[in-house]
Structure formats: C-alpha cells, structure tokens
N, C-alpha and C. Protein backbone atom coordinates (compact mmCIF):
# COMPACT_ATOMS: atom_id res chain seq x y z
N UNK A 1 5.55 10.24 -13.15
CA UNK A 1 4.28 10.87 -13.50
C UNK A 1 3.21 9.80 -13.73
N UNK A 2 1.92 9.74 -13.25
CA UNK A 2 0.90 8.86 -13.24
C UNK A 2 0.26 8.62 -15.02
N UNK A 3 -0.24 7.90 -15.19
CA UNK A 3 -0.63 7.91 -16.68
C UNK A 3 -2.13 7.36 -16.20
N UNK A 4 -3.15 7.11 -17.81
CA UNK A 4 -4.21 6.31 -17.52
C UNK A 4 -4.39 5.59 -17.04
N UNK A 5 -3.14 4.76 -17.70
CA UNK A 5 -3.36 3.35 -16.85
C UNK A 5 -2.78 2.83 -15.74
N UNK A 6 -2.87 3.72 -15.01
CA UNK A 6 -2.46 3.41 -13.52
C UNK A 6 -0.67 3.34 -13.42
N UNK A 7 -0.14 3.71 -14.13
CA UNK A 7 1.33 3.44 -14.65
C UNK A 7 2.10 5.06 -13.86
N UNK A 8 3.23 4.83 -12.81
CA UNK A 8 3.83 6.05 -11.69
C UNK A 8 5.03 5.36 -12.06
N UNK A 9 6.12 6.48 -12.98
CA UNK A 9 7.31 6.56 -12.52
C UNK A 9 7.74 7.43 -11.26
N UNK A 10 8.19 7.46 -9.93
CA UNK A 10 8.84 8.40 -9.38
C UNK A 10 9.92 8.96 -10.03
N UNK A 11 10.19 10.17 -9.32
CA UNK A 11 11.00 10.99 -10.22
C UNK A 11 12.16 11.22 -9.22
N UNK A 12 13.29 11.72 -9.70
CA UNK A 12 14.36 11.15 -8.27
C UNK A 12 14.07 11.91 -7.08
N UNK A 13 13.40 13.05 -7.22
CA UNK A 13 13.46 13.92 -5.52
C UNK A 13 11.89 12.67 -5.02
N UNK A 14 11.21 12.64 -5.72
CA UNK A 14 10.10 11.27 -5.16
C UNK A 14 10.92 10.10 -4.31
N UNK A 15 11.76 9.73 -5.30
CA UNK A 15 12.31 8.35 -4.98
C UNK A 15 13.02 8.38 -3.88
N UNK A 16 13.82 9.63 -3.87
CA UNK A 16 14.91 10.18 -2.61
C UNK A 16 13.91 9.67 -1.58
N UNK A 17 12.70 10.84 -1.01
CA UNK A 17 11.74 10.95 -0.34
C UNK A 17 11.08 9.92 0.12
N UNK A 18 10.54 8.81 -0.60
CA UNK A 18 10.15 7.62 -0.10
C UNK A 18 11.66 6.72 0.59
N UNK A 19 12.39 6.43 -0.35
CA UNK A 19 13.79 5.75 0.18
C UNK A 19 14.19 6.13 1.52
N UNK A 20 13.97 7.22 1.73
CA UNK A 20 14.33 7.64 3.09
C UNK A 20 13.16 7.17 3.89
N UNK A 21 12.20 7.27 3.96
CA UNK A 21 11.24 6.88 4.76
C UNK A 21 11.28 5.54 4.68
N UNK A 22 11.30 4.56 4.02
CA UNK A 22 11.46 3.03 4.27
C UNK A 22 12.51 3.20 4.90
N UNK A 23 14.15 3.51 4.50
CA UNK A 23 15.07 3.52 5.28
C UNK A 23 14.74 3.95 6.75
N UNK A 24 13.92 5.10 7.04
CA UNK A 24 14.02 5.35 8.44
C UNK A 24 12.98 4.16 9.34
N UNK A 25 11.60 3.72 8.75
CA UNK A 25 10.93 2.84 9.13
C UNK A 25 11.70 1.43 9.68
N UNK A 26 12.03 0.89 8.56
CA UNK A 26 13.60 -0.23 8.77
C UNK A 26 14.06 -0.12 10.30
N UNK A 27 15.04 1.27 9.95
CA UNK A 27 15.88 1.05 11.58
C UNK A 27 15.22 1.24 12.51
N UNK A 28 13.89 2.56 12.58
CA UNK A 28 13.31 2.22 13.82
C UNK A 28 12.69 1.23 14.25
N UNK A 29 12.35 -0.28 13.34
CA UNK A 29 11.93 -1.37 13.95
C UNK A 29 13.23 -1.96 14.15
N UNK A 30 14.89 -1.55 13.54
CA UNK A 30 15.84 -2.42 14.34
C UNK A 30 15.75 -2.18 15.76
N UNK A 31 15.86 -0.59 15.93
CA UNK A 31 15.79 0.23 17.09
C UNK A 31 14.73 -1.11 17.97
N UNK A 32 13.87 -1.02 17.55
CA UNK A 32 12.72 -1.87 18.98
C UNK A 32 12.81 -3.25 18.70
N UNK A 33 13.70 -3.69 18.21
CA UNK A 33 13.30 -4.99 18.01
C UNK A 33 12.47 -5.80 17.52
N UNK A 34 12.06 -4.53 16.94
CA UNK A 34 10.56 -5.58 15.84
C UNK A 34 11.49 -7.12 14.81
N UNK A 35 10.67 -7.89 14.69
CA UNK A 35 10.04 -8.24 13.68
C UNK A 35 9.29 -8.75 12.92
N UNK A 36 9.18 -9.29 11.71
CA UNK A 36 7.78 -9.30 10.60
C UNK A 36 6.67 -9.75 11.29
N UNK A 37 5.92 -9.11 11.65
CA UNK A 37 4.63 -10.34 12.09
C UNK A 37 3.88 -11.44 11.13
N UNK A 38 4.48 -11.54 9.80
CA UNK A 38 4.07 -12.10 9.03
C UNK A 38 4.67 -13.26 8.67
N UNK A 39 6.19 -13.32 9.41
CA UNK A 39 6.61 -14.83 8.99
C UNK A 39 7.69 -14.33 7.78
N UNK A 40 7.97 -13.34 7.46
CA UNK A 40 8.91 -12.72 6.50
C UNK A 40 10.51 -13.11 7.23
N UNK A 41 11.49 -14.20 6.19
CA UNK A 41 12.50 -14.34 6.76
C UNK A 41 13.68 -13.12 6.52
N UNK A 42 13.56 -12.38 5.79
CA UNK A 42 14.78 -11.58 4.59
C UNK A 42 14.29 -10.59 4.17
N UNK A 43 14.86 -9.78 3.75
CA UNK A 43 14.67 -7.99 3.15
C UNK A 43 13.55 -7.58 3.36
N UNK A 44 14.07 -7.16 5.20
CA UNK A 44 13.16 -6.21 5.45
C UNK A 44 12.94 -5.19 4.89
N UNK A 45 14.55 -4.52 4.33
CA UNK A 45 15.24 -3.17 4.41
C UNK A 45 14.84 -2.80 2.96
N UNK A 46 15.11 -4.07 2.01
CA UNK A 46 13.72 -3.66 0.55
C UNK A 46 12.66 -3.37 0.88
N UNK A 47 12.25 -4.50 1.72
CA UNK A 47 10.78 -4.41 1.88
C UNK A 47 10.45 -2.96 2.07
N UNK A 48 10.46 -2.38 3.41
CA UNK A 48 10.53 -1.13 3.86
C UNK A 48 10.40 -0.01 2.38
N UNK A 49 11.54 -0.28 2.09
CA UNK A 49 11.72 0.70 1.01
C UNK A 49 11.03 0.40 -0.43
N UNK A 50 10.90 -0.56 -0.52
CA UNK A 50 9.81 -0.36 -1.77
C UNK A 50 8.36 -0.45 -1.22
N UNK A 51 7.89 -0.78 -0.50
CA UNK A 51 6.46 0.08 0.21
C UNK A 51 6.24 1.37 0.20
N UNK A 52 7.14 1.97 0.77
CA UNK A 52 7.42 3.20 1.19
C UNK A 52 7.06 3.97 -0.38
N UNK A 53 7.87 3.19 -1.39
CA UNK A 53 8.24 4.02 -2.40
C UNK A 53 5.92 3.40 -3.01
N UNK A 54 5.39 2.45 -3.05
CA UNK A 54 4.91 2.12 -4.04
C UNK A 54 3.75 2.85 -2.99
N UNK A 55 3.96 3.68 -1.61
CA UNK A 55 2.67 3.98 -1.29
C UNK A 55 2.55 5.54 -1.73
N UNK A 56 3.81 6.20 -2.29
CA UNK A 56 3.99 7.26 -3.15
C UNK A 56 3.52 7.09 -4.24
N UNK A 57 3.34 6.10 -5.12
CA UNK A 57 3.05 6.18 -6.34
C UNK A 57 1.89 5.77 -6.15
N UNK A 58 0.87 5.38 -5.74
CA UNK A 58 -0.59 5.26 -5.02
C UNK A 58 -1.42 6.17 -4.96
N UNK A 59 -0.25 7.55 -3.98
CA UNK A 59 -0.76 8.32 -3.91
C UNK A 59 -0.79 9.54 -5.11
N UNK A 60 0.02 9.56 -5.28
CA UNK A 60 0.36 9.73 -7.13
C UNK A 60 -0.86 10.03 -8.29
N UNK A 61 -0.87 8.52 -8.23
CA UNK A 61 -1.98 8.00 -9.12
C UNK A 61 -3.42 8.35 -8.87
N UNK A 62 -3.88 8.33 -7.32
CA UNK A 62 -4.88 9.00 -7.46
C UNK A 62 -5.21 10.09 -6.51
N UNK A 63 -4.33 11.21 -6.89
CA UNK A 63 -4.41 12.42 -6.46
C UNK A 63 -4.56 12.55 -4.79
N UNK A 64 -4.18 11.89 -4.16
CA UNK A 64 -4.19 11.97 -2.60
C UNK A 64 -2.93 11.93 -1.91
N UNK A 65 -2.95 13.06 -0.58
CA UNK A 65 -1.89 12.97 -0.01
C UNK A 65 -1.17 11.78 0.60
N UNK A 66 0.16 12.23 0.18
CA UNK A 66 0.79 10.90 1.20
C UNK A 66 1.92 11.31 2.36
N UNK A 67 1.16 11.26 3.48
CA UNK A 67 2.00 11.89 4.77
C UNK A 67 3.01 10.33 5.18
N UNK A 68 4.04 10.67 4.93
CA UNK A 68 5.25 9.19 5.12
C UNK A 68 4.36 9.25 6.99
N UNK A 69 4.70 8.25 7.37
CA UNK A 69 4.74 7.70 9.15
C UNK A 69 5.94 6.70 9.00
N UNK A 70 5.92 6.97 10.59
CA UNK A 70 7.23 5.60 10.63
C UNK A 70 5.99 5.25 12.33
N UNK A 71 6.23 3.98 12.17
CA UNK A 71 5.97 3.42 13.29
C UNK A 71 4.18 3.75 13.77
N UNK A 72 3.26 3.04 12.87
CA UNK A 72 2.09 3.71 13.02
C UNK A 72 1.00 2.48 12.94
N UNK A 73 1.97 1.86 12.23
CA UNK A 73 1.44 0.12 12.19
C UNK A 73 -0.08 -0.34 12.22
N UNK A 74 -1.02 -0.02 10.49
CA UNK A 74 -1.85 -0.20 11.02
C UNK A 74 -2.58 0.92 11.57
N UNK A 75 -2.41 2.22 11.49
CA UNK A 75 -3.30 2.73 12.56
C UNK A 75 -4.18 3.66 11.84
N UNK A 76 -5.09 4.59 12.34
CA UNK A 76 -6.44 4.65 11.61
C UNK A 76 -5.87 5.42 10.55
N UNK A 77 -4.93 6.32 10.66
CA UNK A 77 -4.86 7.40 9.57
C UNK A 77 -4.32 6.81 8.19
N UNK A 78 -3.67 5.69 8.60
CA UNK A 78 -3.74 4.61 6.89
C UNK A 78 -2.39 5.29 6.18
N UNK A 79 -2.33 4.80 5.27
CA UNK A 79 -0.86 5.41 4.67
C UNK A 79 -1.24 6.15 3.57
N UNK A 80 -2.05 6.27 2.58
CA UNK A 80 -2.53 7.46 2.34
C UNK A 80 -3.57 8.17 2.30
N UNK A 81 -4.14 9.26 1.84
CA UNK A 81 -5.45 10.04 1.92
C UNK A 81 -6.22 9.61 3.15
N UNK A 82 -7.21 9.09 2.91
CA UNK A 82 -8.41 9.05 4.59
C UNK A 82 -8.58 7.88 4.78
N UNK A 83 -7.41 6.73 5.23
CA UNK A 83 -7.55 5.74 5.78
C UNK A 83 -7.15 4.53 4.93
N UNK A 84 -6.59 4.76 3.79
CA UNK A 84 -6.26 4.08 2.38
C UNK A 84 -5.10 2.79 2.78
N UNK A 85 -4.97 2.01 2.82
CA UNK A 85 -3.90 1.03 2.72
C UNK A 85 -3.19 0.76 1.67
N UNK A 86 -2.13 0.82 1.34
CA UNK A 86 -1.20 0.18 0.26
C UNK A 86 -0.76 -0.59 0.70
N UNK A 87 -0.66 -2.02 -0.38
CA UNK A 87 -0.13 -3.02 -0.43
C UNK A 87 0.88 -3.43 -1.90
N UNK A 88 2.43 -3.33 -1.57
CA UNK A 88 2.98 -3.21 -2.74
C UNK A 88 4.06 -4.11 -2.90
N UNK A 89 3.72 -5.13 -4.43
CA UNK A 89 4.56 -6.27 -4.42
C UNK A 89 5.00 -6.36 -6.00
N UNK A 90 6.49 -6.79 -5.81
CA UNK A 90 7.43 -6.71 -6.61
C UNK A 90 6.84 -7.09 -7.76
N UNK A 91 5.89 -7.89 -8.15
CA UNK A 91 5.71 -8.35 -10.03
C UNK A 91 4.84 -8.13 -10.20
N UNK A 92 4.55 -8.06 -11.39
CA UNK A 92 2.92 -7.51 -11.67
C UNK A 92 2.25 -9.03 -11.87
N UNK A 93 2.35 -9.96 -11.65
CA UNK A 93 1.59 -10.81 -12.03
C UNK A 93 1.04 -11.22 -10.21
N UNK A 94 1.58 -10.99 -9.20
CA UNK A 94 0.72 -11.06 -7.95
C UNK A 94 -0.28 -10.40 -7.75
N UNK A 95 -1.10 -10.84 -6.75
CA UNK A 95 -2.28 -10.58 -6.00
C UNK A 95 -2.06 -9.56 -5.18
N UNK A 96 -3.12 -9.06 -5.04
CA UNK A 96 -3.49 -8.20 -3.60
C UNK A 96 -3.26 -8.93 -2.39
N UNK A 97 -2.45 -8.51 -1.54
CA UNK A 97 -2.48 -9.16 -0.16
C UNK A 97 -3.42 -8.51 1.11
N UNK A 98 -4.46 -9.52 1.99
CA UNK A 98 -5.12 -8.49 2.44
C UNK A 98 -4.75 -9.75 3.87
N UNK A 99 -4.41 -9.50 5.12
CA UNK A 99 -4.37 -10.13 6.23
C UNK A 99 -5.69 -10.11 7.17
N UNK A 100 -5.62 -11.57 7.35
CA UNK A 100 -6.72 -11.93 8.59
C UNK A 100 -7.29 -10.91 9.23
N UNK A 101 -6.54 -10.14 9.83
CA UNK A 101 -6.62 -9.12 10.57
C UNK A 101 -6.64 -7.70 10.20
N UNK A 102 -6.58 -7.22 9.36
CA UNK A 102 -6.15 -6.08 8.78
C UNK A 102 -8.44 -5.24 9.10
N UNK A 103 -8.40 -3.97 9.18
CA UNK A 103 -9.30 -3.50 9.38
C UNK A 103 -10.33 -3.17 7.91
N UNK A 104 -11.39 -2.90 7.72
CA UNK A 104 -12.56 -2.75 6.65
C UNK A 104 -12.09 -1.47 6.69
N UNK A 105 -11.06 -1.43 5.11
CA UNK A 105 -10.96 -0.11 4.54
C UNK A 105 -10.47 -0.44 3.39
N UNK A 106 -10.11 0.72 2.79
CA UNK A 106 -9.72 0.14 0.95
C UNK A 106 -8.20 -0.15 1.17
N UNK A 107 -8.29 -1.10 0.32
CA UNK A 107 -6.73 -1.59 0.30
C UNK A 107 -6.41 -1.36 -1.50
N UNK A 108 -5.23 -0.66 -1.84
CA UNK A 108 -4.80 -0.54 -3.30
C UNK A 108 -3.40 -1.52 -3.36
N UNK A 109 -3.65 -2.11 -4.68
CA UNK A 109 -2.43 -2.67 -4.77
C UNK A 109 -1.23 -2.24 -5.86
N UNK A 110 -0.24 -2.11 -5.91
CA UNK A 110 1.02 -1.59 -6.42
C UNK A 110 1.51 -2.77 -6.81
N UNK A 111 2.01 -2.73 -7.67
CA UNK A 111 3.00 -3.51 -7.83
C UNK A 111 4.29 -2.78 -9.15
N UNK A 112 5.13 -3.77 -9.14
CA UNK A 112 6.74 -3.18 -9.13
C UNK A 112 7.69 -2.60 -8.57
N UNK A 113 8.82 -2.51 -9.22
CA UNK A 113 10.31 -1.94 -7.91
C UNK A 113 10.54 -0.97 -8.56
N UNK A 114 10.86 0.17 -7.68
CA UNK A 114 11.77 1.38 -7.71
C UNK A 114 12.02 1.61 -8.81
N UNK A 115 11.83 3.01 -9.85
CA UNK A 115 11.34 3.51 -9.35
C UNK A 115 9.66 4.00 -10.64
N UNK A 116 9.34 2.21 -10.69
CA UNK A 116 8.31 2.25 -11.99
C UNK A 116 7.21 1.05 -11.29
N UNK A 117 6.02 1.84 -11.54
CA UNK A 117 5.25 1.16 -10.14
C UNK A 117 3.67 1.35 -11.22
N UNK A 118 3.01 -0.08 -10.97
CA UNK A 118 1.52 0.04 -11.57
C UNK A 118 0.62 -0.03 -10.64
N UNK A 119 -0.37 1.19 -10.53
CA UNK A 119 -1.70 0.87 -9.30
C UNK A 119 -2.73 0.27 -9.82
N UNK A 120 -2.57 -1.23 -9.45
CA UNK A 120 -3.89 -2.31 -10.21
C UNK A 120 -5.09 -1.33 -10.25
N UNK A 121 -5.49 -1.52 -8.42
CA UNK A 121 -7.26 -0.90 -7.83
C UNK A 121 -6.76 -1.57 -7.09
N UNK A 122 -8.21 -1.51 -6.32
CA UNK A 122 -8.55 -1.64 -4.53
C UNK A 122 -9.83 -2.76 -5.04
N UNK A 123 -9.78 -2.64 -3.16
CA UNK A 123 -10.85 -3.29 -3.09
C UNK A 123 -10.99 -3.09 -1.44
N UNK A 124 -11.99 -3.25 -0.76
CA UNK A 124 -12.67 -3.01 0.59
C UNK A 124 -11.78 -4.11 1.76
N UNK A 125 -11.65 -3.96 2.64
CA UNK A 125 -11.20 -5.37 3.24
C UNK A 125 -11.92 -6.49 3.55
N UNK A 126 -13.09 -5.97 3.91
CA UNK A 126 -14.06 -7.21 4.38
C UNK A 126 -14.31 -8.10 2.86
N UNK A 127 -14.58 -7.20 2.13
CA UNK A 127 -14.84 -7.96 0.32
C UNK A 127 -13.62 -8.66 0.42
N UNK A 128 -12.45 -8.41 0.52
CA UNK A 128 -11.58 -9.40 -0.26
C UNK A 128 -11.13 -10.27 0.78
N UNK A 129 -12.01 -10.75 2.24
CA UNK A 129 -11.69 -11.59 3.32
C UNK A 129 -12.29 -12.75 1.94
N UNK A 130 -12.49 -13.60 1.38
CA UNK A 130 -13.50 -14.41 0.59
C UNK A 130 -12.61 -16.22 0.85
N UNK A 131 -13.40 -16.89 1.61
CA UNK A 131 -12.68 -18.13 1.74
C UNK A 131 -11.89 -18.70 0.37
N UNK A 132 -12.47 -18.56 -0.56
CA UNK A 132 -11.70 -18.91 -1.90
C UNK A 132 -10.34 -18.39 -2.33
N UNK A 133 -10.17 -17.03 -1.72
CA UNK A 133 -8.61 -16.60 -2.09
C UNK A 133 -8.00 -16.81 -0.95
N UNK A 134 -8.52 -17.53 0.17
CA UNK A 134 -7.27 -17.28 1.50
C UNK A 134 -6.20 -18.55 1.03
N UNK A 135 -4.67 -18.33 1.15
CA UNK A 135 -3.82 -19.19 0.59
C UNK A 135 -2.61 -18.74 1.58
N UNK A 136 -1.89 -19.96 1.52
CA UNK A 136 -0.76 -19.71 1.97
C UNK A 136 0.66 -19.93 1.51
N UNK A 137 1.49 -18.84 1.41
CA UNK A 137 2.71 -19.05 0.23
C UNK A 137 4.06 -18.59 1.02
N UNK A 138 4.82 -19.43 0.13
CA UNK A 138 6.26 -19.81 0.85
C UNK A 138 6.33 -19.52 2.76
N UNK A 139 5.61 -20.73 2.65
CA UNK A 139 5.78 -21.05 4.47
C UNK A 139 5.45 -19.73 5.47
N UNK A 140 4.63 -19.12 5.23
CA UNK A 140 3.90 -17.74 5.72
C UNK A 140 2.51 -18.08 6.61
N UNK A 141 2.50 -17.39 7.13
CA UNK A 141 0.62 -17.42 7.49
C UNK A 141 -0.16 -17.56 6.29
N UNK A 142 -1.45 -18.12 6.85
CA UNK A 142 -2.66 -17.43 5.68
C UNK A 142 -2.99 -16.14 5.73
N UNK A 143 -2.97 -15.81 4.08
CA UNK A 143 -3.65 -14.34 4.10
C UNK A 143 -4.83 -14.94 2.98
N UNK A 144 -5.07 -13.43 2.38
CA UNK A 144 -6.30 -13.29 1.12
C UNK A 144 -5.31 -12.87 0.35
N UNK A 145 -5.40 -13.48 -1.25
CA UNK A 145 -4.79 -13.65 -2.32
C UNK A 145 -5.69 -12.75 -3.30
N UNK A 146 -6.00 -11.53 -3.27
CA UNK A 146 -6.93 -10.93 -3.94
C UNK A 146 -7.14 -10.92 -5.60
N UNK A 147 -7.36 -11.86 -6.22
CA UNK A 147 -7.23 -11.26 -7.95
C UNK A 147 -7.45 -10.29 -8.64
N UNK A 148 -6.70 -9.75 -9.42
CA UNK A 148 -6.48 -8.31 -10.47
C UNK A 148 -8.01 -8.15 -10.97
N UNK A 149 -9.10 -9.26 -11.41
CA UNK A 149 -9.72 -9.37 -11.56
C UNK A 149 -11.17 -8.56 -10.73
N UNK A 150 -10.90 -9.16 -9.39
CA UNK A 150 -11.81 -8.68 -8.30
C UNK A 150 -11.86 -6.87 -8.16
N UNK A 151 -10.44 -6.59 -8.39
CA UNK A 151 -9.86 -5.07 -7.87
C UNK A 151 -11.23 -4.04 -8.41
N UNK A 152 -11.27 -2.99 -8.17
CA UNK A 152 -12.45 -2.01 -8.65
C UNK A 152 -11.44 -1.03 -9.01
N UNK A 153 -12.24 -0.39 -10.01
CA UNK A 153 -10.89 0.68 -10.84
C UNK A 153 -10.79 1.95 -9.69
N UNK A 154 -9.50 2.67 -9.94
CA UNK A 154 -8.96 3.12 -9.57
C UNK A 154 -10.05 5.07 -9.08
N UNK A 155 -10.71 5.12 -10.43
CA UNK A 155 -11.35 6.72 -10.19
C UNK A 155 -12.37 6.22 -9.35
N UNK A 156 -12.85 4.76 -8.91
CA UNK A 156 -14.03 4.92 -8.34
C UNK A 156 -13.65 5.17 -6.44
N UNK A 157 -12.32 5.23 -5.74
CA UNK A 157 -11.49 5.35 -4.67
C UNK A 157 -11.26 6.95 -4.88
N UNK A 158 -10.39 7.48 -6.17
CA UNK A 158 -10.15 8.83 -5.94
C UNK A 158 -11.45 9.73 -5.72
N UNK A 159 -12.83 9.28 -6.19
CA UNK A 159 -13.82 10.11 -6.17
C UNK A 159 -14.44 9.74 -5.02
N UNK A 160 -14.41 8.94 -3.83
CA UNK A 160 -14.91 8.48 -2.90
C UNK A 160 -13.72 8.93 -1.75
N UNK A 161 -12.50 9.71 -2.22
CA UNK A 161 -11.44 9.77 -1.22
C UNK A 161 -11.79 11.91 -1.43
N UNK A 162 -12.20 12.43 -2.39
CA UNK A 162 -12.53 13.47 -2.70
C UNK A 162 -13.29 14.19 -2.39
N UNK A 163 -14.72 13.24 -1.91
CA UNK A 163 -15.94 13.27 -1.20
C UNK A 163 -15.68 13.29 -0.04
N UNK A 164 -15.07 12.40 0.85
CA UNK A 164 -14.64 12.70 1.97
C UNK A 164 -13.67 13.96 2.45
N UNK A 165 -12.85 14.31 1.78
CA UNK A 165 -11.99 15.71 1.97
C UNK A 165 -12.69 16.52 1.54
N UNK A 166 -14.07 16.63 0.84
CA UNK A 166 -14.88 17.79 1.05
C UNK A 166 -15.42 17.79 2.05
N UNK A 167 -16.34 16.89 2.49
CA UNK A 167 -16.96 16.66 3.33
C UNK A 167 -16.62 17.00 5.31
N UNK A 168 -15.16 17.17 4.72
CA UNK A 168 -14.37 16.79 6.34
C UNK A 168 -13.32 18.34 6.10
N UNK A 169 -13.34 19.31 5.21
CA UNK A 169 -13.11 20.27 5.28
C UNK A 169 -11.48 20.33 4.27
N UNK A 170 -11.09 18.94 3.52
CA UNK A 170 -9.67 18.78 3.17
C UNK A 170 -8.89 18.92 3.71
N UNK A 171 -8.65 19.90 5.38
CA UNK A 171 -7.30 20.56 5.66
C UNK A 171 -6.86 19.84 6.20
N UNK A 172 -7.42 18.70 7.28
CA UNK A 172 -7.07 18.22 8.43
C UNK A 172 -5.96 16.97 7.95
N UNK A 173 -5.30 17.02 7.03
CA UNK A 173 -4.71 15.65 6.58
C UNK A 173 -3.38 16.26 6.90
C-alpha cells in the first residue's frame, strides 16, 4: 500500500504479478539473444524482476496504470501511465539513472527490493542530461547520476499524468 512518503509495499498477488512479468521479460530476451546494452555483466533475471516489481510500485504510488510489456524496449507507451519511465535500484542511497540516449520524458526513480519499494520523484530527461552528473560506475558506459536532491515531488507527475488522461479521454491506456 502507498503511504505519504512515497513508501509501496506490494502485496503478494502484486508481487506474484510483477515477478512473473520480469520472469517472462528475462526469457524472452534469452529467447532472442539479447543482451544488456548497458555493459551489465550478472542478474539479469533480478534485474528483470525487480524492475518489473518497482515499476508496480510507481505505479502504485501515483495512481497510474501499469500495463506489464515484455519486449517494448523503450518504446513510446513507457512503462507506466502516458509515457512514464521507471528506473529502479536496489538501495536507497543511489541516484536516478537516466542514459545518453533515453528519450525527453519523466523518468521516476524507485528504489529497493521486493517486496518494499520507495518512489524518490522524477525528473524530465533532457533536465537530468546535466554534464555534472554524467559518471561512470563499475566499468559501465556513461550515464546521468541524477541526485535525490534534483528529483521533483511526486504529486507534481500524478497531476500532470491526470491532466493528460483527461485530456486524451482516460480509456485509451
């Protein structure tokens, strides 16, 4: 259940629900032969699955749908509500991760594991491109290292994700 402060336990039919969707994401990139474009040597198969799980509690937190995809990579409909990115990493003391490449939309960050998850805020992509946070950690590409600091709170995304599903009729999601 979401609290003030951005604080989502999943609840086990949640947790089921996401787990399965990282799990199915996982094998269909064994299926094609993907892998990380990021330079990631090891746990995909966490990885997968606690994304999966922290883009549920995202959506959670601020009242927007979350339609699971497998294999969508990136693509306009975003992983939740109208174009939303989650980015979700194991400790609460990391950054927002935002890639070189990644498109001008809000990115939220999560952090924690299964199945107790905090939604810092967002922030825009082009805002958090900023030469000062681009860094590079444990032998990875450069990304943007976003600080907790920078993030914009959380109601100012749900009321800008609210506006748009009026605006666009809500159903089409």
């Amino acid at each position: 259940m979401p609290s003030h402060d951005g604080c989502v336990t999943l609840n086990p039919s949640q947790l089921q629900s996401a787990v399965n969707v990282g799990a199915a994401r996982h094998m269909a990139a064994l299926r094609r032969g993907l892998e990380d474009r990021h330079g990631a040597l090891a746990g995909g198969w966490s990885l997968h699955i606690e994304g999966a799980c922290g883009e549920y509690a995202a959506a959670i937190a601020l009242h927007l749908p979350w339609t699971p995809n497998i294999n969508t990579f990136k693509g306009p409909a975003g992983d939740i509500g109208r174009g939303v990115e989650v980015r979700t990493r194991s400790r609460h003391d990391y950054d927002l991760i935002v890639r070189k490449d990644d498109f001008n939309r809000p990115f939220v960050l999560v952090t924690g594991i299964a199945p107790h998850f905090r939604v810092r805020g967002w922030i825009m992509g082009d805002d958090a491109k900023r030469p000062e946070w681009l860094r590079e950690h444990g032998g990875r590409e450069a990304a943007y290292f976003v600080p907790f600091e920078a993030l914009r709170p959380l109601i100012e995304l749900e009321e800008a994700q609210f506006a748009l599903s009026r605006n666009h009729g809500g159903d089409d999601q």
